[in-house]
PDB file of N, CA and C in Angstrom:
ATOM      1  N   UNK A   1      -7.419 -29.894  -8.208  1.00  0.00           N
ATOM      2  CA  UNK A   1      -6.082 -29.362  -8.486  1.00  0.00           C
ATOM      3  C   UNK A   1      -6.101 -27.853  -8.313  1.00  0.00           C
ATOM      4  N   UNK A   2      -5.212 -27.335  -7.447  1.00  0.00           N
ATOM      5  CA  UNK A   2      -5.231 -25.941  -7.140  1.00  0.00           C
ATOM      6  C   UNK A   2      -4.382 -25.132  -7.926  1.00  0.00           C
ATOM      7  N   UNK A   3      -3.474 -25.685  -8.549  1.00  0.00           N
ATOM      8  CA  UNK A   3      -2.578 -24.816  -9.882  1.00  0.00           C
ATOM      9  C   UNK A   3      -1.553 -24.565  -8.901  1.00  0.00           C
ATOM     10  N   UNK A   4      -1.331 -24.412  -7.444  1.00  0.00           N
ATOM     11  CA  UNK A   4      -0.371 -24.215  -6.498  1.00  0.00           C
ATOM     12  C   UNK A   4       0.409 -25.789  -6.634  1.00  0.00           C
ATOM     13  N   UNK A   5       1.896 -24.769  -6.996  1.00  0.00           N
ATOM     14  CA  UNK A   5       2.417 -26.258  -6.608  1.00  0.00           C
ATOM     15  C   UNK A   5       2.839 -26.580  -5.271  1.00  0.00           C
ATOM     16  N   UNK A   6       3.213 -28.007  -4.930  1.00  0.00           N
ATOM     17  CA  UNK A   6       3.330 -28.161  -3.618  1.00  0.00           C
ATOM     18  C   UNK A   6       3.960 -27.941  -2.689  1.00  0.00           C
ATOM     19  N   UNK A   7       5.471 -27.736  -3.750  1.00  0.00           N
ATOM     20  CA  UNK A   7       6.564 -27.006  -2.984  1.00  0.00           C
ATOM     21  C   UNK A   7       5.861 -25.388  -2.125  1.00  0.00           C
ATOM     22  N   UNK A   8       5.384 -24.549  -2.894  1.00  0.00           N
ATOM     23  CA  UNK A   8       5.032 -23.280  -2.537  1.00  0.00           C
ATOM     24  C   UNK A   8       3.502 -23.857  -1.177  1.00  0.00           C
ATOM     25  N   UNK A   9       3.135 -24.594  -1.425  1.00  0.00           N
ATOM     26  CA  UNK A   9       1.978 -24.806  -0.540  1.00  0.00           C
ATOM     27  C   UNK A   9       2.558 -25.397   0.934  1.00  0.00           C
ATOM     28  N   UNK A  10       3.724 -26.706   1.204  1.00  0.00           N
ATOM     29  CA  UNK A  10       4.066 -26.207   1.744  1.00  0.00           C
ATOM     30  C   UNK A  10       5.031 -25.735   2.468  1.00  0.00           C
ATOM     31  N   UNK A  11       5.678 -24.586   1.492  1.00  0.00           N
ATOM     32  CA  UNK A  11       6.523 -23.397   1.784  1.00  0.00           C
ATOM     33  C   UNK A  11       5.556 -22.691   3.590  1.00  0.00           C
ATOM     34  N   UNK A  12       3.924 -21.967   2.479  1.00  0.00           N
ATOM     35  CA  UNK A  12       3.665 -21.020   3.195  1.00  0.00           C
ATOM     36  C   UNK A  12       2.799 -21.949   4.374  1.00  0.00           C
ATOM     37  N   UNK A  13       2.662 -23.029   4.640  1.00  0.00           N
ATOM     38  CA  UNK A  13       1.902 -23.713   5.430  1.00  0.00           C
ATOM     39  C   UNK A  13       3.251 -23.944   6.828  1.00  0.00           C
ATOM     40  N   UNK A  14       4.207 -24.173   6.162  1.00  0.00           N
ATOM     41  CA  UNK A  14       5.268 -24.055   7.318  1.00  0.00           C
ATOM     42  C   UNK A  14       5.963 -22.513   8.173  1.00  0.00           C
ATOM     43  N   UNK A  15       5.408 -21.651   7.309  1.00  0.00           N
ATOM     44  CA  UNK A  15       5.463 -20.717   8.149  1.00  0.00           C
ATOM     45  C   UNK A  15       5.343 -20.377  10.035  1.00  0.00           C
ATOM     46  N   UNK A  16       6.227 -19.861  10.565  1.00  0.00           N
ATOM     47  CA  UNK A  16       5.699 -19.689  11.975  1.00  0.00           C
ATOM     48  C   UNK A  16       3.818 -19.441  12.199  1.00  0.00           C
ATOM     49  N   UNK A  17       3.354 -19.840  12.779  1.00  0.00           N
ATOM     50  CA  UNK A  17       1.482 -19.660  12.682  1.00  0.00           C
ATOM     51  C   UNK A  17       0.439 -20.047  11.656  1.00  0.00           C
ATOM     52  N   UNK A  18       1.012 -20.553  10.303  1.00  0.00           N
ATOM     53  CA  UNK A  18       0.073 -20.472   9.423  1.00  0.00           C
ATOM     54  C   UNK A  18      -0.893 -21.750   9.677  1.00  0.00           C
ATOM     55  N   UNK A  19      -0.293 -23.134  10.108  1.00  0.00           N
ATOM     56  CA  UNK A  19      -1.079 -24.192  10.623  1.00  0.00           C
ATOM     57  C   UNK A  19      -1.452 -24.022  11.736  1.00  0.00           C
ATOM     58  N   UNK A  20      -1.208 -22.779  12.614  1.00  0.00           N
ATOM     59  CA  UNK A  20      -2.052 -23.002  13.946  1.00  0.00           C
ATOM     60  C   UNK A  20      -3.064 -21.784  13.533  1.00  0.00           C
ATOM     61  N   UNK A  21      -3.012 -21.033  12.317  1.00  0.00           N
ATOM     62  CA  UNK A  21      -4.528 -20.160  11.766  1.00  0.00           C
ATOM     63  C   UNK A  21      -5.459 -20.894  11.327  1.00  0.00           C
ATOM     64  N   UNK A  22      -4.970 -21.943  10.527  1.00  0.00           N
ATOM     65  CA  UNK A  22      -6.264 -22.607   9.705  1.00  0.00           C
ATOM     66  C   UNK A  22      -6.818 -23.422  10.618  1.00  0.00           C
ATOM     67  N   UNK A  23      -5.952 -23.751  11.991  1.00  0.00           N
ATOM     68  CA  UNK A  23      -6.545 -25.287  13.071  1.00  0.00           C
ATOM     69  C   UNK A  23      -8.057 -24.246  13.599  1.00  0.00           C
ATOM     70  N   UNK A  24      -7.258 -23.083  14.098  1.00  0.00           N
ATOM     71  CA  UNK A  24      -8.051 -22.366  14.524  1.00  0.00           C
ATOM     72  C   UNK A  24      -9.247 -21.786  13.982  1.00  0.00           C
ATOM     73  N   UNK A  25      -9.409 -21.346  12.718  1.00  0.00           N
ATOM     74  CA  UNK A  25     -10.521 -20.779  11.847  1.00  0.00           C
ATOM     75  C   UNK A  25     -11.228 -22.257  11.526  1.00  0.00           C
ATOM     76  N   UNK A  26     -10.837 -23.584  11.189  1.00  0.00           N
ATOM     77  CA  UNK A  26     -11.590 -24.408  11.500  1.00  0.00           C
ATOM     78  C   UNK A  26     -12.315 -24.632  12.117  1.00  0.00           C
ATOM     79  N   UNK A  27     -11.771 -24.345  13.671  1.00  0.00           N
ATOM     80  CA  UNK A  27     -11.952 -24.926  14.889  1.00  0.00           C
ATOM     81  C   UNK A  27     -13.726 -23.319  14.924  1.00  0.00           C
ATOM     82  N   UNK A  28     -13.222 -22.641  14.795  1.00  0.00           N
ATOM     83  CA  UNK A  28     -14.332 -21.653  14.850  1.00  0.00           C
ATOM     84  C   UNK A  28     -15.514 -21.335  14.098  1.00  0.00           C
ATOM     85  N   UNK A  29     -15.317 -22.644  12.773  1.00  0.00           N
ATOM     86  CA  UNK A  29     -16.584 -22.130  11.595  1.00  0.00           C
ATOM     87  C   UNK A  29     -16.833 -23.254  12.238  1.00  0.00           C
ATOM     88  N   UNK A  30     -16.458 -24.468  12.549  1.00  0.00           N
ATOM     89  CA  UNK A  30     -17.320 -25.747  13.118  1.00  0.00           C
ATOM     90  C   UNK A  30     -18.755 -25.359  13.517  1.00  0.00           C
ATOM     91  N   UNK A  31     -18.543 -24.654  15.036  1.00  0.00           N
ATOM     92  CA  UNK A  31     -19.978 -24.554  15.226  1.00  0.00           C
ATOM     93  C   UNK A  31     -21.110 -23.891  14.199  1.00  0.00           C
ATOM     94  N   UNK A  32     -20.719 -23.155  13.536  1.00  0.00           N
ATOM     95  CA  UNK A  32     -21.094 -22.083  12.779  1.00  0.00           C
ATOM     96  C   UNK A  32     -21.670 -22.919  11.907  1.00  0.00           C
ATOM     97  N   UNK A  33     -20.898 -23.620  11.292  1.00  0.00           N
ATOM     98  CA  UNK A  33     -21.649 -24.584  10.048  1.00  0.00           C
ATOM     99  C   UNK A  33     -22.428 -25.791  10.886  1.00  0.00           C
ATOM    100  N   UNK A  34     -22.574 -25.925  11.728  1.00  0.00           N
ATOM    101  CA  UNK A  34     -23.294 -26.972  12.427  1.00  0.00           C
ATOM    102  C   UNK A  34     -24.334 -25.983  12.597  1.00  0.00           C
ATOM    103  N   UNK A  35     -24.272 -25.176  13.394  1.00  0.00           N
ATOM    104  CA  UNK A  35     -25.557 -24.201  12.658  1.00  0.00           C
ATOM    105  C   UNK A  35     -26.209 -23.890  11.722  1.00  0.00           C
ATOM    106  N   UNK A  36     -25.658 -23.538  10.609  1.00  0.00           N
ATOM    107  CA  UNK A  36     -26.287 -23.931   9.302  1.00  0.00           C
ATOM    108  C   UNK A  36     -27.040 -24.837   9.136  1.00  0.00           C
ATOM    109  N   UNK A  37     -26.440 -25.984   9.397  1.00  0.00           N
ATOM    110  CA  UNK A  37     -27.187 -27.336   8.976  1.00  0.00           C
ATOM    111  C   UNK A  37     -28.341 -27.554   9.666  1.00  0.00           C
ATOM    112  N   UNK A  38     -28.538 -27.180  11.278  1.00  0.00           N
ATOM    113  CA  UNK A  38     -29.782 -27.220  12.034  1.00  0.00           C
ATOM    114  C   UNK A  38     -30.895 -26.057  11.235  1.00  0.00           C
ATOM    115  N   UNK A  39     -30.788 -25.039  10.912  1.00  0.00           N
ATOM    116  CA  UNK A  39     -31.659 -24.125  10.626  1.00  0.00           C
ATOM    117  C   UNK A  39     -31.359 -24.511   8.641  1.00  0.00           C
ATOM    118  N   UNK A  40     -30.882 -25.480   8.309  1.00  0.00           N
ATOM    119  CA  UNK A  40     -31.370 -26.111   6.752  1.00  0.00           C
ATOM    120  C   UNK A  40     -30.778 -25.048   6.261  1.00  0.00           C
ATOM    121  N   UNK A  41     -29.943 -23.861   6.114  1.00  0.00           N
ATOM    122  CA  UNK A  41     -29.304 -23.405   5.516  1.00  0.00           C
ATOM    123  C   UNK A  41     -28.128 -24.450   4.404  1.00  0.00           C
ATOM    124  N   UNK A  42     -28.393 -23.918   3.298  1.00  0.00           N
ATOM    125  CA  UNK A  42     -27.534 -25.285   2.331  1.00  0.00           C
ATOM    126  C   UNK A  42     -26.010 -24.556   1.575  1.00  0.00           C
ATOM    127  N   UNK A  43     -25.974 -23.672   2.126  1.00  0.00           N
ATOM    128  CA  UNK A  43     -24.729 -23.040   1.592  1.00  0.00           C
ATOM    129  C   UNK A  43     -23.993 -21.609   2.290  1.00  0.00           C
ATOM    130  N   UNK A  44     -22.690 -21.834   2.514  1.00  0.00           N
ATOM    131  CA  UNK A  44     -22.275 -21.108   3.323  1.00  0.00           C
ATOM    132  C   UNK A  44     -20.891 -20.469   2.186  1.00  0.00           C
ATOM    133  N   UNK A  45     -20.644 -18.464   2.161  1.00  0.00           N
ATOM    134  CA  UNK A  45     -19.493 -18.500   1.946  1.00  0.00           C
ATOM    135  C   UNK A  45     -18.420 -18.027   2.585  1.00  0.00           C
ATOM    136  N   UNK A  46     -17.100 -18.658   2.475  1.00  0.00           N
ATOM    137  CA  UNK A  46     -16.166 -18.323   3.356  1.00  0.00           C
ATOM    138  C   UNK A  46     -14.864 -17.613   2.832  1.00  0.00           C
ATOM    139  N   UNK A  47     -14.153 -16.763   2.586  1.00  0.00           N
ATOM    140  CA  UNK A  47     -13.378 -16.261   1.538  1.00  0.00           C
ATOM    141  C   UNK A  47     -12.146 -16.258   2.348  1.00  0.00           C
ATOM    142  N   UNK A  48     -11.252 -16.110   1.960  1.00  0.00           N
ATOM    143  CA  UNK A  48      -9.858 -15.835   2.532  1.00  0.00           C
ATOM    144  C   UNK A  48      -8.828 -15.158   1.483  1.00  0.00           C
ATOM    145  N   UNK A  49      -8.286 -14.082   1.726  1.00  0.00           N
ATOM    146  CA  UNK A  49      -7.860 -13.418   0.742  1.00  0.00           C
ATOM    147  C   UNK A  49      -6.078 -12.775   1.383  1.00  0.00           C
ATOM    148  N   UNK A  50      -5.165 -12.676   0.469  1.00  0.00           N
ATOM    149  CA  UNK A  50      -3.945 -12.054   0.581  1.00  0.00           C
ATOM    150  C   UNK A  50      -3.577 -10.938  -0.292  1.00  0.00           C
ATOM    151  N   UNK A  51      -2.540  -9.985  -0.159  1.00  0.00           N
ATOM    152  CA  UNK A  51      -1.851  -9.135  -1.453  1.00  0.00           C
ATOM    153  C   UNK A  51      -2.388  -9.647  -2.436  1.00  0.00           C
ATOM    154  N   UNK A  52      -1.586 -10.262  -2.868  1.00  0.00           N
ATOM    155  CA  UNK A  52      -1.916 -11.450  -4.354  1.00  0.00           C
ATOM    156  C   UNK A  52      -2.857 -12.403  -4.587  1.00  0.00           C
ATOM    157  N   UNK A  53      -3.235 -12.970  -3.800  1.00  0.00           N
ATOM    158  CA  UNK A  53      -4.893 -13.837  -4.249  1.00  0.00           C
ATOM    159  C   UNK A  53      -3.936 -15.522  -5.083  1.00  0.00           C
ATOM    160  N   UNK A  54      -2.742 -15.734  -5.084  1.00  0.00           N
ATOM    161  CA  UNK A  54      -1.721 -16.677  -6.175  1.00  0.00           C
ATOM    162  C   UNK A  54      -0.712 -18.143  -4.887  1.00  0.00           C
ATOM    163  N   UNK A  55      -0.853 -17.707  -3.464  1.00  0.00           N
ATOM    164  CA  UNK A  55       0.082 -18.130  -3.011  1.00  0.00           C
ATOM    165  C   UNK A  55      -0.432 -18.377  -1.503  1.00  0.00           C
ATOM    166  N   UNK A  56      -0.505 -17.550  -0.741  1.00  0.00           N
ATOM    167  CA  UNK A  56      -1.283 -17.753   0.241  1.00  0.00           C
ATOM    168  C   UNK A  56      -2.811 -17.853   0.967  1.00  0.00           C
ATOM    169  N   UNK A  57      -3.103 -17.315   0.367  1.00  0.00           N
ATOM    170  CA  UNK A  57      -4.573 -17.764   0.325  1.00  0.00           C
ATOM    171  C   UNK A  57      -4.942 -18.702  -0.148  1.00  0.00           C
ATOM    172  N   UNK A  58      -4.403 -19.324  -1.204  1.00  0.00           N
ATOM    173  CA  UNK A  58      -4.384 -20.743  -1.667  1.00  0.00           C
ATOM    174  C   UNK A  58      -3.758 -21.871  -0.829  1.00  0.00           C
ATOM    175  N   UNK A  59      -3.200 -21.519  -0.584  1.00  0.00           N
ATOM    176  CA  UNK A  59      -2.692 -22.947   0.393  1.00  0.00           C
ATOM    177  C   UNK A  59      -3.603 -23.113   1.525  1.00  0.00           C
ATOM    178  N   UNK A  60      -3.890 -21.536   2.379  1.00  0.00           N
ATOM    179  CA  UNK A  60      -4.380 -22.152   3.456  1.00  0.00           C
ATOM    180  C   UNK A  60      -5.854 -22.373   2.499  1.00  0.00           C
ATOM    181  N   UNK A  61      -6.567 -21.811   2.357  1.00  0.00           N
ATOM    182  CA  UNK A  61      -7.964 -22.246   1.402  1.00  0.00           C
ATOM    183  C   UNK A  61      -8.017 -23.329   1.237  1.00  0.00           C
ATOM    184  N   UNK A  62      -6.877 -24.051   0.629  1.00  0.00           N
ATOM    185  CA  UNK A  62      -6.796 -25.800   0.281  1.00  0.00           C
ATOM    186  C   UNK A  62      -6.846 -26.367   1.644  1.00  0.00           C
ATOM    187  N   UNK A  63      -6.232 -25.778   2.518  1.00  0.00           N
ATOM    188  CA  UNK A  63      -5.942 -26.706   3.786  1.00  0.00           C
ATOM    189  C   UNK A  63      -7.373 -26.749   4.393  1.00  0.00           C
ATOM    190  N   UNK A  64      -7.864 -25.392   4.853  1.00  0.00           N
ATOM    191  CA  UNK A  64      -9.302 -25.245   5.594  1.00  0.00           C
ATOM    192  C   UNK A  64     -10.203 -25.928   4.722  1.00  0.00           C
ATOM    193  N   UNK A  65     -10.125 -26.210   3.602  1.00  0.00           N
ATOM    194  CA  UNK A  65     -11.064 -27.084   2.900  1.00  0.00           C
ATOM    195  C   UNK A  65     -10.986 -28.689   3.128  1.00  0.00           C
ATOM    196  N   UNK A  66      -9.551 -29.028   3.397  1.00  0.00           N
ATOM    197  CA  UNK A  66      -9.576 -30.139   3.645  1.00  0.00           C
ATOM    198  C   UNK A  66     -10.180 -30.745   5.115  1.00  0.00           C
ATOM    199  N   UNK A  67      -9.768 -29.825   5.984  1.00  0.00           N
ATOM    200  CA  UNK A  67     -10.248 -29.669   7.246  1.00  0.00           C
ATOM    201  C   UNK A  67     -11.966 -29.712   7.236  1.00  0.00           C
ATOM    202  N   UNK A  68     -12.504 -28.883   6.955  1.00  0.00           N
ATOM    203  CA  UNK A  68     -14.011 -28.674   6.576  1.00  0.00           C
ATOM    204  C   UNK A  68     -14.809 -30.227   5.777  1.00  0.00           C
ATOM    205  N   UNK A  69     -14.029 -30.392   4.819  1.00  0.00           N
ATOM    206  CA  UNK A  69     -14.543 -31.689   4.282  1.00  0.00           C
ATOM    207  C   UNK A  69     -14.764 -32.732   5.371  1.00  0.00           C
ATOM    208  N   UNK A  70     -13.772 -33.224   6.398  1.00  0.00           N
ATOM    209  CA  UNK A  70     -14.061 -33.944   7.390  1.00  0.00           C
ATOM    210  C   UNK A  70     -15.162 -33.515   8.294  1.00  0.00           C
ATOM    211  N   UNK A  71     -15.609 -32.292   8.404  1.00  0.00           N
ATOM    212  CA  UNK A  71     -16.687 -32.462   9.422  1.00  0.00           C
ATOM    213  C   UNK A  71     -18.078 -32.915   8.996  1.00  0.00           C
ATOM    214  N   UNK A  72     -19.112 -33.797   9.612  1.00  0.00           N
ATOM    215  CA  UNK A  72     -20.386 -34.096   8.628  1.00  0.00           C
ATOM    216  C   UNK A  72     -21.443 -33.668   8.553  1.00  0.00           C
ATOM    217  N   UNK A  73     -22.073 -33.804   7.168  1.00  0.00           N
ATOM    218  CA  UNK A  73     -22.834 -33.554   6.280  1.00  0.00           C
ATOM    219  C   UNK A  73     -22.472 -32.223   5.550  1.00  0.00           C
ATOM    220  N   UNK A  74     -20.846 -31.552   5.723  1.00  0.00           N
ATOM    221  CA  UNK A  74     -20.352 -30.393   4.963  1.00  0.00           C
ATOM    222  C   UNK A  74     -19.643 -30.685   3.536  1.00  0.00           C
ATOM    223  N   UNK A  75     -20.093 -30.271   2.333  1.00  0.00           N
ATOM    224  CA  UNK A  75     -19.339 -30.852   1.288  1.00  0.00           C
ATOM    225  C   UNK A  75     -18.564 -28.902   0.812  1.00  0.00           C
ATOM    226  N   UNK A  76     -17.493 -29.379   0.353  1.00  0.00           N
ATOM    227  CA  UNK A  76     -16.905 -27.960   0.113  1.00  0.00           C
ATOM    228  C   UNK A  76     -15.693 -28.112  -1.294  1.00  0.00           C
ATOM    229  N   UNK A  77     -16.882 -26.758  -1.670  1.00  0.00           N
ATOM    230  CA  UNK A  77     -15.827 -26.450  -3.007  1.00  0.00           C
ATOM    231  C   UNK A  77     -14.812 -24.884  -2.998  1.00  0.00           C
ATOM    232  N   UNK A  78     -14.200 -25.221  -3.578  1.00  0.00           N
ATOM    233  CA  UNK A  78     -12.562 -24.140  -3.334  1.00  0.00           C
ATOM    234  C   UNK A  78     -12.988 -23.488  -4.997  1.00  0.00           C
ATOM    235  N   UNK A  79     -13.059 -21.814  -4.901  1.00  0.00           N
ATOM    236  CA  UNK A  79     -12.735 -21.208  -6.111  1.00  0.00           C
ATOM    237  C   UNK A  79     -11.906 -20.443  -5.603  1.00  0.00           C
ATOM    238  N   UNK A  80     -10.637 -20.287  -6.363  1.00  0.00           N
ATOM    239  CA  UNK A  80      -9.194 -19.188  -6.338  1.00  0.00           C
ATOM    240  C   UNK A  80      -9.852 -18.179  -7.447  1.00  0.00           C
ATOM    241  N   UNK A  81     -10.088 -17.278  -7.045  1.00  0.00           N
ATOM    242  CA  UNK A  81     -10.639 -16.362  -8.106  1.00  0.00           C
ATOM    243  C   UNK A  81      -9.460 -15.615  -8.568  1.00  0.00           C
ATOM    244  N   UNK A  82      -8.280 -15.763  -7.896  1.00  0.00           N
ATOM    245  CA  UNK A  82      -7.019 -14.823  -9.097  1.00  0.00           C
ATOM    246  C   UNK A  82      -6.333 -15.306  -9.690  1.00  0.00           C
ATOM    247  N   UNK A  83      -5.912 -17.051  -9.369  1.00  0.00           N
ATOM    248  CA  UNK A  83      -5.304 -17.725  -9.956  1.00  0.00           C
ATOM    249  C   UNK A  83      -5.571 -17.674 -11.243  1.00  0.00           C
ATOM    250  N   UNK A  84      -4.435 -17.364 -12.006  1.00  0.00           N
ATOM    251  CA  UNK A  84      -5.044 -17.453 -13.880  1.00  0.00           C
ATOM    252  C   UNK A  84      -4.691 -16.434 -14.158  1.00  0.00           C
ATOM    253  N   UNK A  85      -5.038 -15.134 -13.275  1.00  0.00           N
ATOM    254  CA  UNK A  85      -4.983 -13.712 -13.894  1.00  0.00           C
ATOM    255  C   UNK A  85      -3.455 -13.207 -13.276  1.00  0.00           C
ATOM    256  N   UNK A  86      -2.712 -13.358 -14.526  1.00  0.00           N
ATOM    257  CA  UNK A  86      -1.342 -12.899 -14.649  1.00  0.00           C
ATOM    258  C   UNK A  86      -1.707 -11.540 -15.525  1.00  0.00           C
TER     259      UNK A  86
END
């Protein structure tokens, strides 16, 4: 549960470009983390950050995570580090 509700998630996911950023930054850590995994590296971090840290970065974060989860042997956890701090 991302504390984003869904309306706002996707609000900013329908934006002009925002689903063809995350296809793309997917599409570009792929190899990258397939690399990892050949040279046994067991943890990778990936950050994505906005103004606020509450709204957009969270959505796409949720999305590229979901994306990432499908590729194999990658397991991925999501921390929103501003969410909370009002």
């Amino acid at each position: 549960h991302t504390g984003l509700e869904p309306l706002v998630s996707e609000f900013v996911l329908s934006q002009e470009g925002a689903s063809e950023f995350v296809e793309a930054y997917a599409a570009a850590l792929a190899p990258v983390l397939a690399g990892y995994q050949r040279e046994n590296k067991r943890h990778a971090t990936i950050a994505l950050g906005c103004t606020g840290g509450k709204h957009r970065s969270v959505a796409v974060a949720e999305q590229l995570a979901a994306i990432l989860r499908g590729l194999p042997g990658v397991a991925v956890n999501v921390k929103h580090r501003d969410l909370g701090r009002e």
